[in-house]
C-alpha atoms as a PDB file:
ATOM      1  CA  UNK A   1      77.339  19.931-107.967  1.00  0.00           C
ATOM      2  CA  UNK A   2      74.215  21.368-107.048  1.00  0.00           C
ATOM      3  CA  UNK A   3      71.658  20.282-104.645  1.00  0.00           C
ATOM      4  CA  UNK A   4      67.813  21.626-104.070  1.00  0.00           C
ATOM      5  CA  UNK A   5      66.384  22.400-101.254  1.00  0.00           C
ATOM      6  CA  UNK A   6      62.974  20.768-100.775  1.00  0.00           C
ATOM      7  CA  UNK A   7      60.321  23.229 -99.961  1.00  0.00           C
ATOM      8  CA  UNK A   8      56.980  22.361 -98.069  1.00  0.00           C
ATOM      9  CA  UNK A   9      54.283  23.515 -99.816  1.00  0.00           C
ATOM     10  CA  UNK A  10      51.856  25.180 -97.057  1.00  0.00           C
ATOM     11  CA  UNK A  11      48.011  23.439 -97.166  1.00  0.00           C
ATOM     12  CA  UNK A  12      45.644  25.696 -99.182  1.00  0.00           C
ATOM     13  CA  UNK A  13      42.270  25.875 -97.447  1.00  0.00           C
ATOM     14  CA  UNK A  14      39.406  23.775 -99.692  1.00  0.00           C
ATOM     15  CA  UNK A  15      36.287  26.393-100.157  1.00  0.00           C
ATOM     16  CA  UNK A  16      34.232  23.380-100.371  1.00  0.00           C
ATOM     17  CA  UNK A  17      35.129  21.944 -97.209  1.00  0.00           C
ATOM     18  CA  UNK A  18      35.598  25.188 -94.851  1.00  0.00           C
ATOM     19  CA  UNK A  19      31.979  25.976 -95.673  1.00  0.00           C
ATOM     20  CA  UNK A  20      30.706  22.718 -94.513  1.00  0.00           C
ATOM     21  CA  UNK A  21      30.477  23.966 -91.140  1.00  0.00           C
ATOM     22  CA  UNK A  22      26.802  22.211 -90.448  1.00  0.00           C
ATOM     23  CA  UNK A  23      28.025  18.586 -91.690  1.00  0.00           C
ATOM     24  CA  UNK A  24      30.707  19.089 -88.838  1.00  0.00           C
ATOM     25  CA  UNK A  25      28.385  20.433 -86.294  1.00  0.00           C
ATOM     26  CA  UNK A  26      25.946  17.396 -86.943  1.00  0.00           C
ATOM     27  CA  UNK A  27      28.993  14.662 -86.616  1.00  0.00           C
ATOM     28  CA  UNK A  28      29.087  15.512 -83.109  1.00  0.00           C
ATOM     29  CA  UNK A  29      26.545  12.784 -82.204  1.00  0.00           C
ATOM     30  CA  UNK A  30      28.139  11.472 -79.081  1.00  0.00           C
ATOM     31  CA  UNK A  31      26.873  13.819 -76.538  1.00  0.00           C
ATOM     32  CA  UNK A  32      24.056  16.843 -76.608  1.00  0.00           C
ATOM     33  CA  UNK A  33      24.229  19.377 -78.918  1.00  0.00           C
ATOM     34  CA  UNK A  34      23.613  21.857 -76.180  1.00  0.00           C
ATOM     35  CA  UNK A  35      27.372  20.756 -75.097  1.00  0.00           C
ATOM     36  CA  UNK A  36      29.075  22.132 -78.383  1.00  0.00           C
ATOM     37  CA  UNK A  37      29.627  25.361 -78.811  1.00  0.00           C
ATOM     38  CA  UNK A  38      30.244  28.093 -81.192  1.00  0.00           C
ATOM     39  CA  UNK A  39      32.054  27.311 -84.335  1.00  0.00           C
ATOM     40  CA  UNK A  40      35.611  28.606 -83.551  1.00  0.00           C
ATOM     41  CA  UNK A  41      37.708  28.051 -86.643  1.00  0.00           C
ATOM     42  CA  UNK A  42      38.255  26.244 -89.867  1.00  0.00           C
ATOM     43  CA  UNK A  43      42.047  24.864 -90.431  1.00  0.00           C
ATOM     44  CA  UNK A  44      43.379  23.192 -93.746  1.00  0.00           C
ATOM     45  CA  UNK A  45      45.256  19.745 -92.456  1.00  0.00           C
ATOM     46  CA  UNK A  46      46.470  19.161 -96.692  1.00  0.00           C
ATOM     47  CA  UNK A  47      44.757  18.808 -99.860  1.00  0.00           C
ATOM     48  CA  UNK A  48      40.661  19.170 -99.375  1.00  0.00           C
ATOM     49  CA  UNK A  49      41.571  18.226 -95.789  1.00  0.00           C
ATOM     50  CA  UNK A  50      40.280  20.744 -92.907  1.00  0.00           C
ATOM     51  CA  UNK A  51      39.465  20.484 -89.572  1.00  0.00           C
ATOM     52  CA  UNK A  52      36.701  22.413 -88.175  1.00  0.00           C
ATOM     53  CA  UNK A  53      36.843  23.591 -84.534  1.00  0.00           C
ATOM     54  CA  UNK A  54      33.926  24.373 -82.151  1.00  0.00           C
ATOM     55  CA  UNK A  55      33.645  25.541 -78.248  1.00  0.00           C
ATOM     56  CA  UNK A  56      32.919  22.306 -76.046  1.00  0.00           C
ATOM     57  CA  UNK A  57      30.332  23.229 -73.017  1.00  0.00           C
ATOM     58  CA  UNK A  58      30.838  19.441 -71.695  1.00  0.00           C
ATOM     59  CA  UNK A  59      31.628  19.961 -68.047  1.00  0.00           C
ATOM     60  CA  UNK A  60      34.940  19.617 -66.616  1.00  0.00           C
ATOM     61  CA  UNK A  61      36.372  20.305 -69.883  1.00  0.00           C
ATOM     62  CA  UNK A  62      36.785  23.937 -69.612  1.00  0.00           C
ATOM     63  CA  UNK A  63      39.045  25.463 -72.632  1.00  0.00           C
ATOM     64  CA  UNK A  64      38.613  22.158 -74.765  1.00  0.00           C
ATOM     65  CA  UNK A  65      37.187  21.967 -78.233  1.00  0.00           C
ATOM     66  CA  UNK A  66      35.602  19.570 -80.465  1.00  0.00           C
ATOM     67  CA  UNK A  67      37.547  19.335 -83.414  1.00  0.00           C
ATOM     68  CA  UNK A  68      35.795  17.373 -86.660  1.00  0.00           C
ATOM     69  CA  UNK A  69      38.076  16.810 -89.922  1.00  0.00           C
ATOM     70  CA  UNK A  70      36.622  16.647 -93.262  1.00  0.00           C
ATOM     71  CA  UNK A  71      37.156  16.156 -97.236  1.00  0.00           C
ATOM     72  CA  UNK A  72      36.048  15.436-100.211  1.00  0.00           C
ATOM     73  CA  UNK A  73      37.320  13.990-103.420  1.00  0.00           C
ATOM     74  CA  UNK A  74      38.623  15.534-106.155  1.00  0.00           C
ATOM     75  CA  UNK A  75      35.576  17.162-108.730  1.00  0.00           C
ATOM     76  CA  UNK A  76      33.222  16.538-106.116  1.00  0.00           C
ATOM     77  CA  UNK A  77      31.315  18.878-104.156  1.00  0.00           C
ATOM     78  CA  UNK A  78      30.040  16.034-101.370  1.00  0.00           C
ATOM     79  CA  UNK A  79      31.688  16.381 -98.165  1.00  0.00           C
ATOM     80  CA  UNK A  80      32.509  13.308 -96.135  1.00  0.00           C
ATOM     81  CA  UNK A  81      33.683  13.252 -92.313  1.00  0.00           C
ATOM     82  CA  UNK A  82      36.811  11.521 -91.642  1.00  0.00           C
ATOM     83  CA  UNK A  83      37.300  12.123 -87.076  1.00  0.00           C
ATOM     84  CA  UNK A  84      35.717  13.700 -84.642  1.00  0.00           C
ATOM     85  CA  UNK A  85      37.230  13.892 -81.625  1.00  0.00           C
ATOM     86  CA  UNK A  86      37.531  16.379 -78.356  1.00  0.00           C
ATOM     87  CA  UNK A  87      41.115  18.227 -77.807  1.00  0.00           C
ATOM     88  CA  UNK A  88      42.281  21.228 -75.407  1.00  0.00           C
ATOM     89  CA  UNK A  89      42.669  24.222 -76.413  1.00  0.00           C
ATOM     90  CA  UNK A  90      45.226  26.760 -75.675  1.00  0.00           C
ATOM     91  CA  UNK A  91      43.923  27.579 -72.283  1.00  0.00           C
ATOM     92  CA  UNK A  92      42.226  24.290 -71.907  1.00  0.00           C
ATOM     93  CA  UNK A  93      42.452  22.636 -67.798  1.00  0.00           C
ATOM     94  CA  UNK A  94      44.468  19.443 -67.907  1.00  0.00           C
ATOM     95  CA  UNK A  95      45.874  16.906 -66.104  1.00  0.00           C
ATOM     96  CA  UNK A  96      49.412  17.196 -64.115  1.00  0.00           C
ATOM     97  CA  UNK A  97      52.089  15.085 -66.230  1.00  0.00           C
ATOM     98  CA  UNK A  98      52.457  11.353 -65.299  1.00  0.00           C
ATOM     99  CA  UNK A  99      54.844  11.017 -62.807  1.00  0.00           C
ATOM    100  CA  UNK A 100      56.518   7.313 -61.831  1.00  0.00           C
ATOM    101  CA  UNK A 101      55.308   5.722 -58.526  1.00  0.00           C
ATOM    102  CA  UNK A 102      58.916   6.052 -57.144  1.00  0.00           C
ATOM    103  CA  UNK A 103      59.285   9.755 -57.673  1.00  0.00           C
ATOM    104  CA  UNK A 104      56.267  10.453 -55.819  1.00  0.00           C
ATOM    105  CA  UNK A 105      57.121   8.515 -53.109  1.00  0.00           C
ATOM    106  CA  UNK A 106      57.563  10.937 -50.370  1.00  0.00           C
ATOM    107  CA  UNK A 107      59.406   9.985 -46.991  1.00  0.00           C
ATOM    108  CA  UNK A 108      57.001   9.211 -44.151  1.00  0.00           C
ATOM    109  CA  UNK A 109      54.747   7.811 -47.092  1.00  0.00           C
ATOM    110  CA  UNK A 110      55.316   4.049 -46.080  1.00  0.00           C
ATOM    111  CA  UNK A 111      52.536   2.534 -44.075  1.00  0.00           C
ATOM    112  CA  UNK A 112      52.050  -0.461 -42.075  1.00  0.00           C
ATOM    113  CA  UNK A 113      51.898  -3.245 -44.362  1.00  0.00           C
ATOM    114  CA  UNK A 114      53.090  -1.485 -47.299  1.00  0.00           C
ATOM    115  CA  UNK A 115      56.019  -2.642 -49.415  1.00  0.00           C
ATOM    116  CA  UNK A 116      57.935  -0.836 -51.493  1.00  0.00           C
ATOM    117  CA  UNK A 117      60.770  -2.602 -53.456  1.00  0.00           C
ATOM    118  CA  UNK A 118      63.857  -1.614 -54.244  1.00  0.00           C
ATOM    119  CA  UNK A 119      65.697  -1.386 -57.886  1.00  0.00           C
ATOM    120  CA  UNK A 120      68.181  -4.080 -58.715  1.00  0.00           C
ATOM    121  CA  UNK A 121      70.369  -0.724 -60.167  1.00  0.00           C
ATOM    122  CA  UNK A 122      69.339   1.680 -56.767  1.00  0.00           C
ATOM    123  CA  UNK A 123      72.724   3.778 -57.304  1.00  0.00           C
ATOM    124  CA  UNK A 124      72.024   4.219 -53.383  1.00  0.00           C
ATOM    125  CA  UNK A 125      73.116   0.083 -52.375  1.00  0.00           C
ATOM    126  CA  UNK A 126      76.155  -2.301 -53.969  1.00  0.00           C
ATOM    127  CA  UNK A 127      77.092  -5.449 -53.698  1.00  0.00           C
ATOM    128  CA  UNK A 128      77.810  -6.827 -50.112  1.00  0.00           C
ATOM    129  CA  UNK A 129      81.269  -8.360 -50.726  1.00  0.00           C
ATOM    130  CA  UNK A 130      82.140  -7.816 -54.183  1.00  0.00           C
ATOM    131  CA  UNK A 131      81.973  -3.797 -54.684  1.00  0.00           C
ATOM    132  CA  UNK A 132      81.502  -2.998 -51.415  1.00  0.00           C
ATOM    133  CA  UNK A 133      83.699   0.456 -50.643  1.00  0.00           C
ATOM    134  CA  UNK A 134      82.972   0.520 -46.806  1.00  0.00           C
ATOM    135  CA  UNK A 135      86.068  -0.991 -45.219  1.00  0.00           C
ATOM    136  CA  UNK A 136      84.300  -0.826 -41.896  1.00  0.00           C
ATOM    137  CA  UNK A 137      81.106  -2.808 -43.243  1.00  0.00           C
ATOM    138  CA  UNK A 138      83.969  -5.096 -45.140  1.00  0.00           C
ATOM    139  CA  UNK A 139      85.918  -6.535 -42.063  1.00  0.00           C
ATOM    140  CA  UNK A 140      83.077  -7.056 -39.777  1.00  0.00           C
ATOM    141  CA  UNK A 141      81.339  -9.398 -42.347  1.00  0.00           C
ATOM    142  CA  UNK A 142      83.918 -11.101 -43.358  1.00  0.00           C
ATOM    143  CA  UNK A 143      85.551 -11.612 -39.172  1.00  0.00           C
ATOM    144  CA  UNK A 144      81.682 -12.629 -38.603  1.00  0.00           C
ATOM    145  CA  UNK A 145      80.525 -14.592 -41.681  1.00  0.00           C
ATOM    146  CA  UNK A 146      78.125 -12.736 -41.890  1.00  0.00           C
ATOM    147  CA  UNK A 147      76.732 -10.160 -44.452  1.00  0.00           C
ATOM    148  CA  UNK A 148      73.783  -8.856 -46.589  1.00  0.00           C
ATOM    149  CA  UNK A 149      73.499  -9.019 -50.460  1.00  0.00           C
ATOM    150  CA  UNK A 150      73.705  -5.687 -50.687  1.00  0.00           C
ATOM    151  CA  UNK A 151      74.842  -2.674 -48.260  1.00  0.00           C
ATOM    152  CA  UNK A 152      74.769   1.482 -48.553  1.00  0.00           C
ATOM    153  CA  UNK A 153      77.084   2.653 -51.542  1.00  0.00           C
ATOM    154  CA  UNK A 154      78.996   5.539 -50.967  1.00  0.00           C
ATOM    155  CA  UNK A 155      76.317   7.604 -52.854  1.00  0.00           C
ATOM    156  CA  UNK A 156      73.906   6.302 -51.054  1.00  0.00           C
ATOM    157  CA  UNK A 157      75.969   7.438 -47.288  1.00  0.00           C
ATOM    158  CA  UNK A 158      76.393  10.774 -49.203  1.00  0.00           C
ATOM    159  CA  UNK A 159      73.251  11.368 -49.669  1.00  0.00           C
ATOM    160  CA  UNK A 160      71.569   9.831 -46.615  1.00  0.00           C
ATOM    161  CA  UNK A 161      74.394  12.182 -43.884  1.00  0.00           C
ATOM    162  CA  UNK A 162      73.557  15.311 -46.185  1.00  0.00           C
ATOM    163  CA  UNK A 163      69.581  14.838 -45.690  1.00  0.00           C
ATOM    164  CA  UNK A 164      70.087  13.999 -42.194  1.00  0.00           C
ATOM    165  CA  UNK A 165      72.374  17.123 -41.757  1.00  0.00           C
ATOM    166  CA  UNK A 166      69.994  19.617 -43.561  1.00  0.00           C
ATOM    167  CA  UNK A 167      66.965  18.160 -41.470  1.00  0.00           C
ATOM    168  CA  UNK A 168      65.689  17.566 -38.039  1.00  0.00           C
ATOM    169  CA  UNK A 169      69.135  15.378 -36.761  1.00  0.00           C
ATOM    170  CA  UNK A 170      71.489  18.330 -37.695  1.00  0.00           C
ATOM    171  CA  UNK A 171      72.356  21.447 -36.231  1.00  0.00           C
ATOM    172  CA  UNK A 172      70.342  24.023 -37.445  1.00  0.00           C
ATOM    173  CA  UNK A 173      67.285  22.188 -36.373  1.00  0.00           C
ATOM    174  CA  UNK A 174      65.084  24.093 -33.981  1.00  0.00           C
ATOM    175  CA  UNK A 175      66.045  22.358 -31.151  1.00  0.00           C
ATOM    176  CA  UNK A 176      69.537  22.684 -31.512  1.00  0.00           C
ATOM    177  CA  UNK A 177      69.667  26.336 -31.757  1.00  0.00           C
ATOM    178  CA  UNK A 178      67.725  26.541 -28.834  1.00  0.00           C
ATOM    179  CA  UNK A 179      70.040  24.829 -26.888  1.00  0.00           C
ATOM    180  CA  UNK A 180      73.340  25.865 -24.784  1.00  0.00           C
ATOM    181  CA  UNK A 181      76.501  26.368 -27.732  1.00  0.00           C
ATOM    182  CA  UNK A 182      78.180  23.458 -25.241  1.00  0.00           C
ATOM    183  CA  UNK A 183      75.272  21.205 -25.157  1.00  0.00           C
ATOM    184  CA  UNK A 184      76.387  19.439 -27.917  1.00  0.00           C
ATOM    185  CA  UNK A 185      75.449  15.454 -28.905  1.00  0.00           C
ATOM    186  CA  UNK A 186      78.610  14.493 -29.430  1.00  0.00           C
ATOM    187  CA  UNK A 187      79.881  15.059 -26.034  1.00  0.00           C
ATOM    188  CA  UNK A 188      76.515  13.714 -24.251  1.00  0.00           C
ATOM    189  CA  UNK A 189      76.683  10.755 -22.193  1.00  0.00           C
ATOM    190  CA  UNK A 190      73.638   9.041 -24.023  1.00  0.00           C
ATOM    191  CA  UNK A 191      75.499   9.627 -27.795  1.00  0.00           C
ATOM    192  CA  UNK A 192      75.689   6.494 -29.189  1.00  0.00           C
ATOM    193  CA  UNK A 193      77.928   6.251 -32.133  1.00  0.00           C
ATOM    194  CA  UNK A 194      77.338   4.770 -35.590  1.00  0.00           C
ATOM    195  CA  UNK A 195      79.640   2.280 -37.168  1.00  0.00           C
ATOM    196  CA  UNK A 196      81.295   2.528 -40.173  1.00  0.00           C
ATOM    197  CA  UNK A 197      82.335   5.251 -42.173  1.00  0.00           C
ATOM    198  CA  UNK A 198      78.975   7.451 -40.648  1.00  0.00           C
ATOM    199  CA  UNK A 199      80.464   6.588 -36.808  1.00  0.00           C
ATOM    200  CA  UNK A 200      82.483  10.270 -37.001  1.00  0.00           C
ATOM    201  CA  UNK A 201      79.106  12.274 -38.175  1.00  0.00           C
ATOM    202  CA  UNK A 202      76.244  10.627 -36.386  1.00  0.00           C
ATOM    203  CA  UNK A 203      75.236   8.798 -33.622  1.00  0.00           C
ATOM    204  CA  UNK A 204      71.636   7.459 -32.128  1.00  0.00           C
ATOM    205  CA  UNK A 205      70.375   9.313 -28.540  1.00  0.00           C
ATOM    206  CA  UNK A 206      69.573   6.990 -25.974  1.00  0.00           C
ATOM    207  CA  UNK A 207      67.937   9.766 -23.847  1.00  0.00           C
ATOM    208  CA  UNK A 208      64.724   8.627 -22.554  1.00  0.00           C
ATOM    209  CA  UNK A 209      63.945  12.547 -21.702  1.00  0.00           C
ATOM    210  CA  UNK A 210      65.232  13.891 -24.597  1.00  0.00           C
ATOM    211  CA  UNK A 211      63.158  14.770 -27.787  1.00  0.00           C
ATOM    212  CA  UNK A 212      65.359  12.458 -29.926  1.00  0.00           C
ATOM    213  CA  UNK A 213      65.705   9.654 -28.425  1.00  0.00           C
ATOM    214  CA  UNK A 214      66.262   6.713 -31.013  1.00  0.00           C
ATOM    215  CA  UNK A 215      66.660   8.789 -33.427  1.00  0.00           C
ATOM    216  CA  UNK A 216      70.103   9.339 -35.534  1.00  0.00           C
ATOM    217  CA  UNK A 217      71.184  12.511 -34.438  1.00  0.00           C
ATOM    218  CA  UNK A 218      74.392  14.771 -35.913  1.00  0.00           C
ATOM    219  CA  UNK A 219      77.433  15.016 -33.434  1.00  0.00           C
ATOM    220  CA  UNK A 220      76.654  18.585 -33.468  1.00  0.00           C
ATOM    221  CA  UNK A 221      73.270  18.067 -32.659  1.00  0.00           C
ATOM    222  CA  UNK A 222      71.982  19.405 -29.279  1.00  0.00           C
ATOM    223  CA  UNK A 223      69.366  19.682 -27.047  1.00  0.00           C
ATOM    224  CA  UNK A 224      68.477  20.670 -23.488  1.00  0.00           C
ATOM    225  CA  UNK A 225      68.486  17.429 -22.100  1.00  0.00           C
ATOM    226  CA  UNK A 226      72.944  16.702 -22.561  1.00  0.00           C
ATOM    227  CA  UNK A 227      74.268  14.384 -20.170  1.00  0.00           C
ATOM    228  CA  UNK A 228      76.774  17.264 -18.644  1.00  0.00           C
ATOM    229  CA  UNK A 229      73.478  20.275 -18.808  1.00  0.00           C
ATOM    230  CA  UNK A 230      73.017  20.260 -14.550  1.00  0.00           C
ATOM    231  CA  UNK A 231      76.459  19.683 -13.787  1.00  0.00           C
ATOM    232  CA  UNK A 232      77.377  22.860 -11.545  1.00  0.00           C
ATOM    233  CA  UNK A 233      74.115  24.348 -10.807  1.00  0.00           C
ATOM    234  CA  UNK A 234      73.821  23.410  -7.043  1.00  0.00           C
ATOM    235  CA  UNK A 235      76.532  25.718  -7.227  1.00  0.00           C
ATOM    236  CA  UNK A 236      75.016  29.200  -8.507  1.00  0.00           C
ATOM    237  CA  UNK A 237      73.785  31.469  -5.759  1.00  0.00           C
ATOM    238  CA  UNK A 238      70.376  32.011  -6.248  1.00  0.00           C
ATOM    239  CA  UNK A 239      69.780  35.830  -5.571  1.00  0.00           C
ATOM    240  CA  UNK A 240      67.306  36.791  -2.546  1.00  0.00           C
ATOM    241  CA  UNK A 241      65.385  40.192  -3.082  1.00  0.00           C
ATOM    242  CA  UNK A 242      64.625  42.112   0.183  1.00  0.00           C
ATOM    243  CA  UNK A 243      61.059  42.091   1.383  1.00  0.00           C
ATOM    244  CA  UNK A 244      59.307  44.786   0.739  1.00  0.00           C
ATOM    245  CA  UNK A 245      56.260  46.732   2.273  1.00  0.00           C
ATOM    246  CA  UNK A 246      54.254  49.366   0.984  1.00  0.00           C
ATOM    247  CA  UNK A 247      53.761  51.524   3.906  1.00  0.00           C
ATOM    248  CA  UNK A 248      50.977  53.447   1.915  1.00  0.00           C
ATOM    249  CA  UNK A 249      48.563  50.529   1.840  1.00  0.00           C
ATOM    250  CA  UNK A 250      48.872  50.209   5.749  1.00  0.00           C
ATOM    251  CA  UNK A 251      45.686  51.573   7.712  1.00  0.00           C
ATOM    252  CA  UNK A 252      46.455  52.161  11.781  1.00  0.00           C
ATOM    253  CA  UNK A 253      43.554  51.212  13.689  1.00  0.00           C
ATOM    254  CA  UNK A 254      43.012  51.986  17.151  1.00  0.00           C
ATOM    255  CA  UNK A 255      42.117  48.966  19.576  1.00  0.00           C
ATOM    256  CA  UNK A 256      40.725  49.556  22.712  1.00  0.00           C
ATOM    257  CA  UNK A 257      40.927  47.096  25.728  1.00  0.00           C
ATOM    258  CA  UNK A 258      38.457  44.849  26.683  1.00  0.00           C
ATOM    259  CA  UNK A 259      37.638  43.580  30.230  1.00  0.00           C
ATOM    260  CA  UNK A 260      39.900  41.123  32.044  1.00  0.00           C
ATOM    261  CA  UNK A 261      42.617  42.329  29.473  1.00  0.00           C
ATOM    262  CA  UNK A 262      46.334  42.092  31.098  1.00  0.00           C
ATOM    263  CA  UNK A 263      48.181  45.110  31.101  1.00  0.00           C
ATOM    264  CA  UNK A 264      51.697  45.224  29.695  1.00  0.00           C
ATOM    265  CA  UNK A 265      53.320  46.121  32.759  1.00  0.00           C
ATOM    266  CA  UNK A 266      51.170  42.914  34.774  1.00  0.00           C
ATOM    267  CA  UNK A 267      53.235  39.734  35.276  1.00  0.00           C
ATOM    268  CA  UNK A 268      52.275  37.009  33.138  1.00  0.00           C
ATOM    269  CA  UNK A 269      49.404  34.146  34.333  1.00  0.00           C
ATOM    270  CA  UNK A 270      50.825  30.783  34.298  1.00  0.00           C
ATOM    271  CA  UNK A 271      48.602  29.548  32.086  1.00  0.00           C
ATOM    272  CA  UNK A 272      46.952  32.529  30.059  1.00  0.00           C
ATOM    273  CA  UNK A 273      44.277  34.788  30.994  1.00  0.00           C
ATOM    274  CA  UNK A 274      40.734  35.045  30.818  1.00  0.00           C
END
């Protein structure tokens, strides 16, 4: 058995329809013929199909091109215009790819009185009580009965204590590098643990002084305002330099007495002299 290999048969350029380069200039009626250009190129789309191309000086639509396809029918010399149409070229300026609403969304982006809702599928929540993988979160609703429809998969904690770890809550934040290697969150007075499965990672500062405070901070978070930071400094000598005179910039001046002037030899007035 033998089988055949079907081979496309490459568009041959019509004659007829490549030289009708004025019948596709004068198609292009929707805007002024100073805005198209030079003709570019002539391309065959199939049988006494082609599409003639032509610069486009409309502006704002650098690198486009007005592209008009003709034909004809068979034995006949009359050319007939089928679409005209503007395209960009190969270097032609276009617009950035649609992107979704919720992939744009950057964090901070929420205003007052926005709303953003969440997917019913958000691989970030689950199901309060029925796939719920938080033990924590588990026995508190159920001891309370209380609970929320959905709560924080464990995705969603993943993800949520790595971007508050890389960022401004975790230890390589300005802030904390700055601060004493002991000065750490996690054994400040005003570290307020999480609950849950996040209570060994994080915590919320309750500083009023410190830069942080009700924020969610890492356990190795620090700052310079920790709880224990003045503890022992009344006790640090605090080193006194020696005065010091520059007997160069000292000028004697000679001082003679005036009249009624006590010697130092004469016994004191009781009150003064004159």
């Amino acid at each position: 058995m033998t089988t055949k290999t079907a081979v496309t048969r490459a568009a041959r350029l019509d004659q007829v329809c490549a030289d009708a380069v004025g019948v596709a200039r004068g198609a292009i009626t929707e805007v002024d013929p100073a805005d198209v250009g030079d003709h570019i190129e002539a391309i065959a789309e199939g049988d006494r199909v082609v599409t003639h191309f032509f610069d486009s000086h409309l502006a704002g639509y650098k690198g486009w091109r007005w592209a008009v396809t003709v034909t004809r029918v068979p034995r006949s010399r009359h050319v007939t215009v089928c679409e005209t149409v503007l395209l960009p070229g190969p270097g032609a300026l276009l617009a950035p790819g649609w992107v979704p609403w919720n992939e744009r969304v950057q964090p901070g982006d929420l205003g007052v009185g926005d709303l953003m809702p969440t997917d019913p599928d958000d691989d970030r929540l689950a199901q309060g009580y029925v796939l719920s993988d938080d033990p924590a979160v588990e026995d508190v609703s159920w001891e309370l009965g209380l609970g929320r429809p959905r709560v924080m998969s464990r995705e969603g904690r993943i993800e949520t204590a790595q971007r508050w770890y890389d960022g401004e809550a975790g230890p390589e934040a300005p802030i904390s590098t700055a601060a004493p290697r002991n000065a750490r969150c996690g054994t400040c007075g005003f570290y307020l643990p999480l609950a849950g499965s996040m209570r060994t990672m994080f915590g919320v500062c309750g500083n009023l002084y410190a830069p942080d405070d009700a924020k969610a901070v890492s356990a190795d978070h620090g700052c310079g305002a920790h709880s224990e930071a003045l503890m022992g400094s009344a006790e640090q000598p605090v080193e006194e330099l020696p005065t010091v005179y520059d007997d160069s910039e000292v000028e004697a001046v000679a001082v003679s007495r005036a009249h009624g002037s006590v010697e130092a030899g004469e016994p004191a007035e009781d009150y003064g002299h004159s």
